[in-house]
Protein backbone atom coordinates (compact mmCIF):
# COMPACT_ATOMS: atom_id res chain seq x y z
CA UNK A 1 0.00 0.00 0.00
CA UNK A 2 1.03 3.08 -0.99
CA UNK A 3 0.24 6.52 1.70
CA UNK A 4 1.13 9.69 -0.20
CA UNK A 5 0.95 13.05 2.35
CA UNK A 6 0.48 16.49 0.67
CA UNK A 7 1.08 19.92 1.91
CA UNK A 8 2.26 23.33 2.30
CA UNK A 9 2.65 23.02 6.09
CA UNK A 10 6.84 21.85 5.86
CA UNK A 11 8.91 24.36 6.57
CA UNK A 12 12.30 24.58 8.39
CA UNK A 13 10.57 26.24 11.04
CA UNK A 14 7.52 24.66 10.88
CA UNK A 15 5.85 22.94 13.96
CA UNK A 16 3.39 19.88 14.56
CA UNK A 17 2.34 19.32 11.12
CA UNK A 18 6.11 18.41 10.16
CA UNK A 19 6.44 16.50 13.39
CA UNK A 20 3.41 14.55 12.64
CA UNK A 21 4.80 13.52 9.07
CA UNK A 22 7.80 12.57 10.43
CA UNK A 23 6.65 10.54 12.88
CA UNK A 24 4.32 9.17 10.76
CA UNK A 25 6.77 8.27 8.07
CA UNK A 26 9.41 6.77 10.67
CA UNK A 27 6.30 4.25 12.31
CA UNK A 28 4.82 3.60 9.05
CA UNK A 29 8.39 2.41 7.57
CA UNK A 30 8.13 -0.67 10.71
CA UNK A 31 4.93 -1.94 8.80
CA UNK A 32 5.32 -4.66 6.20
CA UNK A 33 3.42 -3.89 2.50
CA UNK A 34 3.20 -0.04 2.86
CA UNK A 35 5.30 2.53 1.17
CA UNK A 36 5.08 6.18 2.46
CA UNK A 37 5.92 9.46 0.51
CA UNK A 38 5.60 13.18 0.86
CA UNK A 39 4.82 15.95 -1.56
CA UNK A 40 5.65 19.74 -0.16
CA UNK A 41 7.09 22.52 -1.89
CA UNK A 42 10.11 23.83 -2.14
CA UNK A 43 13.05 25.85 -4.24
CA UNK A 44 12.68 23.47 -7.12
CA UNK A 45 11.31 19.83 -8.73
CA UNK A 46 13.13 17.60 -7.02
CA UNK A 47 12.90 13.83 -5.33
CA UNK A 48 14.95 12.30 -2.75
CA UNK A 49 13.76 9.12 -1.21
CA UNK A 50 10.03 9.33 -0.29
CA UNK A 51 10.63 13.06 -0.28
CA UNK A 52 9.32 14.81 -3.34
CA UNK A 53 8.95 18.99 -3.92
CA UNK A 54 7.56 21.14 -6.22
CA UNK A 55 8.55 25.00 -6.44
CA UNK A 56 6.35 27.67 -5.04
CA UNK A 57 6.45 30.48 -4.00
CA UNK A 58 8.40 31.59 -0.86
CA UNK A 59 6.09 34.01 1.69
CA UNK A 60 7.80 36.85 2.81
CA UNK A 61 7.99 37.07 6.44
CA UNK A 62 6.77 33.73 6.20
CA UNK A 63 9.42 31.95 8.04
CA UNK A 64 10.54 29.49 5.17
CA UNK A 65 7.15 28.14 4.13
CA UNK A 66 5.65 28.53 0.35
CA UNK A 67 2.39 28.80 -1.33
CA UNK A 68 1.86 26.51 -4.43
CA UNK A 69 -0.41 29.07 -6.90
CA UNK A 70 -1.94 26.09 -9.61
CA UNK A 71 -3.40 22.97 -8.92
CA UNK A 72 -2.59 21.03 -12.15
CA UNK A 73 1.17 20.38 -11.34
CA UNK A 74 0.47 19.29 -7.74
CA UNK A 75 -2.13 16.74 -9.58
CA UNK A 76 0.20 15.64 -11.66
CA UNK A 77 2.63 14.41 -9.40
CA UNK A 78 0.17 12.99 -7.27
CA UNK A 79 -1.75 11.05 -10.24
CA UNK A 80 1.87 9.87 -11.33
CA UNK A 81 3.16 8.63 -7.62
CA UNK A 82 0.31 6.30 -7.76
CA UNK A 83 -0.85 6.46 -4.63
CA UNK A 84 -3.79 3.63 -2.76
CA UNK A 85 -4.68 7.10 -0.53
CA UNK A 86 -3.67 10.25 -0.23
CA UNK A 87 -3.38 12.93 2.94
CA UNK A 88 -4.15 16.24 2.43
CA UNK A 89 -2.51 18.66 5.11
CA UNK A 90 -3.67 22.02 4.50
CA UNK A 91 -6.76 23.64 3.42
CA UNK A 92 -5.18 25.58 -0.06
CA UNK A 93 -4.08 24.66 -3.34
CA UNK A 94 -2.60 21.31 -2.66
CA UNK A 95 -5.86 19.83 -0.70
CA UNK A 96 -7.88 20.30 -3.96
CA UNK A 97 -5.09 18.85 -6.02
CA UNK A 98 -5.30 16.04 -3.76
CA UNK A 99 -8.97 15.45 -4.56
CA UNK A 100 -8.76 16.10 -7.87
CA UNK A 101 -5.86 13.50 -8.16
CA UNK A 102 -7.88 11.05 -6.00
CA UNK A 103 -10.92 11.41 -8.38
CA UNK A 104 -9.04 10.61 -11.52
CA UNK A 105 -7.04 7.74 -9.38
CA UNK A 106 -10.47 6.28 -8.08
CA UNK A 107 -8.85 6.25 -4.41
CA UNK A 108 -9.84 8.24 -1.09
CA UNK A 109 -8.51 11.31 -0.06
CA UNK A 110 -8.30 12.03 3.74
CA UNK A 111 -8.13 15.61 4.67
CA UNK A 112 -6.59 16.41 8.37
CA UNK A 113 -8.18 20.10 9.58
CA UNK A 114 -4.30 20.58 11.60
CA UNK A 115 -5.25 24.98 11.63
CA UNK A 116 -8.24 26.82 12.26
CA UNK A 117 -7.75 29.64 9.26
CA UNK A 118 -11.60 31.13 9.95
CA UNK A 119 -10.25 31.81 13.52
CA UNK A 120 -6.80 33.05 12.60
CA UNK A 121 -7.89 35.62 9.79
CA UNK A 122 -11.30 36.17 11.61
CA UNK A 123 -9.24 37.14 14.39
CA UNK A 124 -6.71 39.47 12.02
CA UNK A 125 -9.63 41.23 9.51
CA UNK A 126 -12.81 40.56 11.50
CA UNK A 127 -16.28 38.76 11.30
CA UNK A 128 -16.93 38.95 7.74
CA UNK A 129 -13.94 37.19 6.75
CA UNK A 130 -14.56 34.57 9.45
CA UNK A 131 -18.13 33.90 7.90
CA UNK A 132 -16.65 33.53 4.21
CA UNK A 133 -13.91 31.66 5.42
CA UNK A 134 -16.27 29.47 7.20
CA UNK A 135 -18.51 28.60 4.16
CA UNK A 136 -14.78 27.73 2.44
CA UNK A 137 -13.53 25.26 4.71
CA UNK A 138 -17.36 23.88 5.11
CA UNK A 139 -17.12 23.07 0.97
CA UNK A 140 -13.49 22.12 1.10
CA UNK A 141 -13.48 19.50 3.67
CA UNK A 142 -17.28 18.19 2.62
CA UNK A 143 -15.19 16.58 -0.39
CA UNK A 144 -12.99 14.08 1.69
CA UNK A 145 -13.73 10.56 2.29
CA UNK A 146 -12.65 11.33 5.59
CA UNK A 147 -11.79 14.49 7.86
CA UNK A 148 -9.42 14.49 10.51
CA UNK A 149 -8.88 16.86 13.61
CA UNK A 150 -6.63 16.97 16.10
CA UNK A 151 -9.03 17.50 18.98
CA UNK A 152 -12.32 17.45 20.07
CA UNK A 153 -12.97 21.30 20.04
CA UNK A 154 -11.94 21.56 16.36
CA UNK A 155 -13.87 18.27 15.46
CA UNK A 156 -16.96 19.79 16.81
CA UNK A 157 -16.19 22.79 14.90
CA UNK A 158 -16.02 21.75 11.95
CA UNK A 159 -19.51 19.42 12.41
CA UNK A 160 -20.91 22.55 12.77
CA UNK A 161 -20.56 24.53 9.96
CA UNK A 162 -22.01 21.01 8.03
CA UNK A 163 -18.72 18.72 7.73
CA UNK A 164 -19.75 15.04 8.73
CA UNK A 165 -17.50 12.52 8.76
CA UNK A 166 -14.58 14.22 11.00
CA UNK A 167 -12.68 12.25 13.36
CA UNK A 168 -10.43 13.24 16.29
CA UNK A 169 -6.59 12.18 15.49
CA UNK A 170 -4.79 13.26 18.00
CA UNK A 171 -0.87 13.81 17.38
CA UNK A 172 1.93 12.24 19.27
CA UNK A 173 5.07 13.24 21.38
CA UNK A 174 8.72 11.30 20.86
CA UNK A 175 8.95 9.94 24.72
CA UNK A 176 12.70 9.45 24.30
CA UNK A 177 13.87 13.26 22.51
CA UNK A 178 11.64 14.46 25.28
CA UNK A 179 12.65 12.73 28.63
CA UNK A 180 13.03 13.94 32.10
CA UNK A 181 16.86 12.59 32.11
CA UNK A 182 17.25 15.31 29.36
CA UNK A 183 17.77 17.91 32.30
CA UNK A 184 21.04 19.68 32.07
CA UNK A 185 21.93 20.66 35.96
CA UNK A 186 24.07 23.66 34.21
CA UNK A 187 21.63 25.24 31.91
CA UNK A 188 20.79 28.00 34.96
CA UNK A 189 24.55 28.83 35.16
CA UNK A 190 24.42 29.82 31.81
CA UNK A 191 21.68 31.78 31.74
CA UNK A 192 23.03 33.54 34.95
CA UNK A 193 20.50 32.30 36.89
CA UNK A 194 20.81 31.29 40.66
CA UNK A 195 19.46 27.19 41.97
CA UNK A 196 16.68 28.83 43.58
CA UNK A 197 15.41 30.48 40.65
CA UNK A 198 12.00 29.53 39.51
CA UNK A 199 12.58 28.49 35.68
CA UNK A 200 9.87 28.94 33.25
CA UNK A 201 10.24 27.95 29.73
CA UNK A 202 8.31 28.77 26.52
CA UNK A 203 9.13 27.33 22.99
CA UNK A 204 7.73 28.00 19.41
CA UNK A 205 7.30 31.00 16.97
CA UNK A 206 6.12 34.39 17.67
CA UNK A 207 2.42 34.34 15.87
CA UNK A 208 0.14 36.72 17.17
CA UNK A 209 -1.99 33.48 18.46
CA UNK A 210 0.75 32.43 20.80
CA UNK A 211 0.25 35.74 23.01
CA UNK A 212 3.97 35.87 23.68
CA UNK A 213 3.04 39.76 25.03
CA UNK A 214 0.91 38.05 27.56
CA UNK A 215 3.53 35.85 28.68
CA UNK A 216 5.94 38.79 29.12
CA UNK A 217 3.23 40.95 30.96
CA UNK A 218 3.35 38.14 33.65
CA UNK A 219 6.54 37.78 34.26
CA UNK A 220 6.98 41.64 34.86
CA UNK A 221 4.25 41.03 37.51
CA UNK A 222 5.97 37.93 38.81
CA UNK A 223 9.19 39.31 39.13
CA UNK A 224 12.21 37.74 41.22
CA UNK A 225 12.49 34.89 41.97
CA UNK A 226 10.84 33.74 38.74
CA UNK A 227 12.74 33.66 35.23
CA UNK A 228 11.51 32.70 32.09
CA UNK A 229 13.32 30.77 29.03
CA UNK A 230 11.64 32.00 25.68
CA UNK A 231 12.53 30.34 22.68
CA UNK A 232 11.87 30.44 18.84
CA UNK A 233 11.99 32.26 15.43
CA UNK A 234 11.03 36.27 15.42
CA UNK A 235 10.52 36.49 19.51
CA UNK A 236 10.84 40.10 20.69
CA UNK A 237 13.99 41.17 22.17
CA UNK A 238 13.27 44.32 24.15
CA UNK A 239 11.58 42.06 27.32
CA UNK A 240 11.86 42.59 31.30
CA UNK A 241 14.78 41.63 33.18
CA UNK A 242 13.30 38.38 34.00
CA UNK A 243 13.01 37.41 30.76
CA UNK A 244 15.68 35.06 28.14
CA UNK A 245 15.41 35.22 24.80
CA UNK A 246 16.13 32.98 22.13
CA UNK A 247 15.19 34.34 18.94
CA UNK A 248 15.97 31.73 16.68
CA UNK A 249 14.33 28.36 15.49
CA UNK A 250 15.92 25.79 17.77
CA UNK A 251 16.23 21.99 16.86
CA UNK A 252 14.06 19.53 18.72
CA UNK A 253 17.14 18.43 21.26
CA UNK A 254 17.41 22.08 22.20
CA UNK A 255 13.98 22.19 23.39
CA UNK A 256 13.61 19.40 24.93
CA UNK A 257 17.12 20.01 26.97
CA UNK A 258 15.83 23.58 28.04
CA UNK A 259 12.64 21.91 28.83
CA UNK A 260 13.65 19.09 30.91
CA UNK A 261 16.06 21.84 32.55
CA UNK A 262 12.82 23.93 33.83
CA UNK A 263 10.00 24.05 36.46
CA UNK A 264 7.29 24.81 34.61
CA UNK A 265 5.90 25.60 31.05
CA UNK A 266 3.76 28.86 30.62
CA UNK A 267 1.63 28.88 27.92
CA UNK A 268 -0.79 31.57 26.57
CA UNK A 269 -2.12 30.41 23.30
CA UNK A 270 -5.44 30.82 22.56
CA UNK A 271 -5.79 29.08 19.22
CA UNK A 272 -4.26 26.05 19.80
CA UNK A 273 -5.55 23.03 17.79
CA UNK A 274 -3.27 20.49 19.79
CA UNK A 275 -0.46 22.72 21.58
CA UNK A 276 2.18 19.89 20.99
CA UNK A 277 4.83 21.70 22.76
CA UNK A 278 2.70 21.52 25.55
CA UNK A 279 2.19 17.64 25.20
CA UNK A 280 6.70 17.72 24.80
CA UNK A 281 7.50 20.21 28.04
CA UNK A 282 4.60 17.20 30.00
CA UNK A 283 6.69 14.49 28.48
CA UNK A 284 9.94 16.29 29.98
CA UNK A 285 8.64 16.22 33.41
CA UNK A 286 7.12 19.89 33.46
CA UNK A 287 3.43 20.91 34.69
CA UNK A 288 1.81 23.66 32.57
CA UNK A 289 -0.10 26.73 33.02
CA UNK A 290 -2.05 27.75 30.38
CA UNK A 291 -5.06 29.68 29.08
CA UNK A 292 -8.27 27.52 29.32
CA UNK A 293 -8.69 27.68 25.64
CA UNK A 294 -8.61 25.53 22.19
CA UNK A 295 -7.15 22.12 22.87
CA UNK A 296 -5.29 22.88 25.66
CA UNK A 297 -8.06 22.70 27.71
CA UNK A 298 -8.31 18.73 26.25
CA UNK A 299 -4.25 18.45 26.69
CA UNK A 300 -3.04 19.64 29.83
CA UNK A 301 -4.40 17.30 32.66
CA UNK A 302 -5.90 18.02 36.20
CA UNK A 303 -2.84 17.41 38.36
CA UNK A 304 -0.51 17.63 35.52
CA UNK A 305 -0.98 21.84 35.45
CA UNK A 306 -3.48 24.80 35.87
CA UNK A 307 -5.27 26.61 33.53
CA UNK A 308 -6.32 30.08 33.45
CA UNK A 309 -8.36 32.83 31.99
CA UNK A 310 -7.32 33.52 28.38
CA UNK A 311 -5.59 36.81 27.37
CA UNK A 312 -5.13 37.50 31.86
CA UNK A 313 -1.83 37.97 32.33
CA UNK A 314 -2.63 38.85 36.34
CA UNK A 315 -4.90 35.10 36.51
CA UNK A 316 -1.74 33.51 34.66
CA UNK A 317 0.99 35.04 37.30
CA UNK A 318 -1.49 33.90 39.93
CA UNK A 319 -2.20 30.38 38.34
CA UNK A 320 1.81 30.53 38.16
CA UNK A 321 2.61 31.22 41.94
CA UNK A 322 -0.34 29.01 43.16
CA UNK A 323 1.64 25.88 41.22
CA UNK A 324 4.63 26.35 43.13
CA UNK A 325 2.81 26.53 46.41
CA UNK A 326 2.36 23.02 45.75
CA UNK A 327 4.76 19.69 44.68
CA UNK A 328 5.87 21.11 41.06
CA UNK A 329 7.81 17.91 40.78
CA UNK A 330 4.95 15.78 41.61
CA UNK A 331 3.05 17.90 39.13
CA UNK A 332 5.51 17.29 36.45
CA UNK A 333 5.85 13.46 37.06
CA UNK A 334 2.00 13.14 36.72
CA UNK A 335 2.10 14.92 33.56
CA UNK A 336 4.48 12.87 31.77
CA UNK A 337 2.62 9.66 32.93
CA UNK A 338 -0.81 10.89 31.62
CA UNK A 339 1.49 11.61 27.95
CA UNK A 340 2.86 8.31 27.84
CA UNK A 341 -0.61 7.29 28.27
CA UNK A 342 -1.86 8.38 25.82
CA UNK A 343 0.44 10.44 23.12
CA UNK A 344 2.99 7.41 22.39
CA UNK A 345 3.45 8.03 18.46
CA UNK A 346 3.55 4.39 18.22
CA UNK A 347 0.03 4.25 19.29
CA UNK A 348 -1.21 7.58 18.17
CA UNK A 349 -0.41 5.42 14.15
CA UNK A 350 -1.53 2.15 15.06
CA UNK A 351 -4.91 3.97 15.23
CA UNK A 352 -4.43 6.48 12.36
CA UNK A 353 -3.64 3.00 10.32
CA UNK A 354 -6.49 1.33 11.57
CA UNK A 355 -9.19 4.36 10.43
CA UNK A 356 -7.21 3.88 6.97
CA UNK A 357 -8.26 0.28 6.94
CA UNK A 358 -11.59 1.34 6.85
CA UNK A 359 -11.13 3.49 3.90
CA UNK A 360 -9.16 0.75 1.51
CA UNK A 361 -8.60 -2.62 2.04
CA UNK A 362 -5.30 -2.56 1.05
CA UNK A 363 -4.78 -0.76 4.31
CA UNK A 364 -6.20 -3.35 6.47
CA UNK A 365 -4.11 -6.06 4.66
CA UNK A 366 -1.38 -4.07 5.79
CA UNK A 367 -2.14 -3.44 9.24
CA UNK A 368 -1.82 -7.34 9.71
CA UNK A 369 1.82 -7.01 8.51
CA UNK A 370 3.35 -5.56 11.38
CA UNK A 371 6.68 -5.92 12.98
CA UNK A 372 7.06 -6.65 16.37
């Protein structure tokens, strides 16, 4: 069986859509009988391995990733990679290539809802462009055999603007990148930082639905002995004293080091549609605060973290001091249980694999192929 993904969400600084691929790939590739490949743009043509790219073009100010214009060349390499289904990851260009392809190719096409776009532009040019965008997605994703979401609150979204057929596919965290025993006792010596400072970390790109000026706001009311570790592409550099930036994208063994090295994760996205670096600083040992909004209301467990009002910086720095009146460590080591629960990529694709076996039945001959 052969799984083709398509989409524009693969960047070098992209997030959990490129971590879910990945992941994806590397489990799929222990199965006997299936053959993965990806299609994402890039500079130019080009194939190496299962990786194929077609050029687009490059977004300015839009931190590496680009925007295929013309569906015919994206159907065209889908059509001739032959594929028994095909993934589409985004909701532009490439997801009606993908349907088109799958039409012509008389297999189905699975479309995964990974970012709310009526939310994020609703929230940049107002209602009206919400509504339209709305009525978009609602006649995009009405198309697929099958729509995908990463959590409940998104799922339910989507069934109700009209799209039936959605299931919640939740994404995964690599247990062993991010590990407890990933701590580095020296990180606060670098950063200057005394033992008895109370380390707070933060890790992904400055997007206006991260709030990273919320996060800042409450650590100017927190103050000493509090300090917080900010990393990622395009974060501000004019912060409080309490404050560590780095502003650059940082590899996944970077994060998860800083992480493990913390007390705490502070998080004050509002538009999350999984919040995997949420799931990654629980699977390094850390509790969370966050706002009590998207999915990490689903993600971050009672016990395991607090959650707050959204867009509060003065609830957040109180949500923040009220988790160290208690056992942060005990905290921690319940959240990293409850994500090897239930976010083991292993298991997160056994099930993905399993829904595909009720799309094509060359999936579910597969699924009986696997190793180990």
């Amino acid at each position: 069986m052969h799984i083709v993904d398509v989409t524009m969400f693969h960047a070098p600084a992209s997030g959990g859509v490129r971590t879910y691929l990945s992941a994806k790939h590397r489990c799929l590739s222990g199965h006997d009988g299936i053959r993965t490949s990806l299609l994402v743009p890039g500079a130019e043509r080009d194939a190496l391995g299962d990786l194929h790219t077609l050029p687009a073009l490059r977004l300015p100010l839009g931190q590496g990733y680009r925007f295929p214009l013309r569906r015919r060349p994206w159907r065209a390499a889908l059509e001739a990679m032959s594929p028994d289904l095909i993934e589409a990851g985004d909701p532009y260009v490439t997801a009606w290539a993908a349907l088109e392809a799958g039409q012509r190719l008389g297999v189905p096409v699975v479309g995964f809802y990974h970012s709310d776009l009526p939310r994020l532009m609703g929230d940049r040019f107002g209602g009206a462009v919400r509504r339209r965008l709305q009525g978009y997605v609602a006649d995009l994703y009405g198309r697929f055999d099958s729509v995908m979401a990463p959590c409940r609150a998104m799922a339910e979204r989507l069934a109700s603007w009209g799209v039936d057929n959605v299931r919640v596919q939740p994404l995964g965290v690599d247990l062993d990148t991010f590990h407890p025993d990933c701590a580095d006792p020296s990180l606060r010596a670098t950063l200057g930082l005394s033992e008895q400072t109370r380390l707070l970390a933060f890790a992904g790109r400055n997007s206006r639905e991260k709030n990273v000026d919320v996060l800042l706001d409450v650590m100017q009311r927190l103050g000493s002995p509090y300090h917080l570790l900010l990393m990622g592409p395009g974060m501000p550099t004019r912060v409080p004293d309490n404050v560590t930036v780095v502003p650059r994208c940082c590899d996944s063994r970077e994060v998860a080091r800083a992480l493990a090295s913390a007390d705490a994760m502070i998080h004050a996205g509002t538009r999350e549609t999984f919040g995997l670096v949420a799931l990654e600083a629980m699977a390094c040992g850390l509790p969370v605060v966050a706002a009590r909004a998207g999915a990490l209301i689903e993600n971050v467990p009672l016990g395991g973290g607090i959650l707050c009002e959204p867009l509060e910086p003065m609830d957040m720095a109180r949500a923040v001091e009220e988790l160290f009146i208690n056992d942060v460590k005990a905290s921690g080591r319940h959240a990293r249980r409850y994500v090897e629960r239930r976010f083991r990529w292993e298991n997160v694709i056994d099930g993905l694999l399993d829904h595909y076996a009720t799309l094509t039945p060359r999936a579910r001959d597969a699924g009986l192929s696997r190793h180990g």
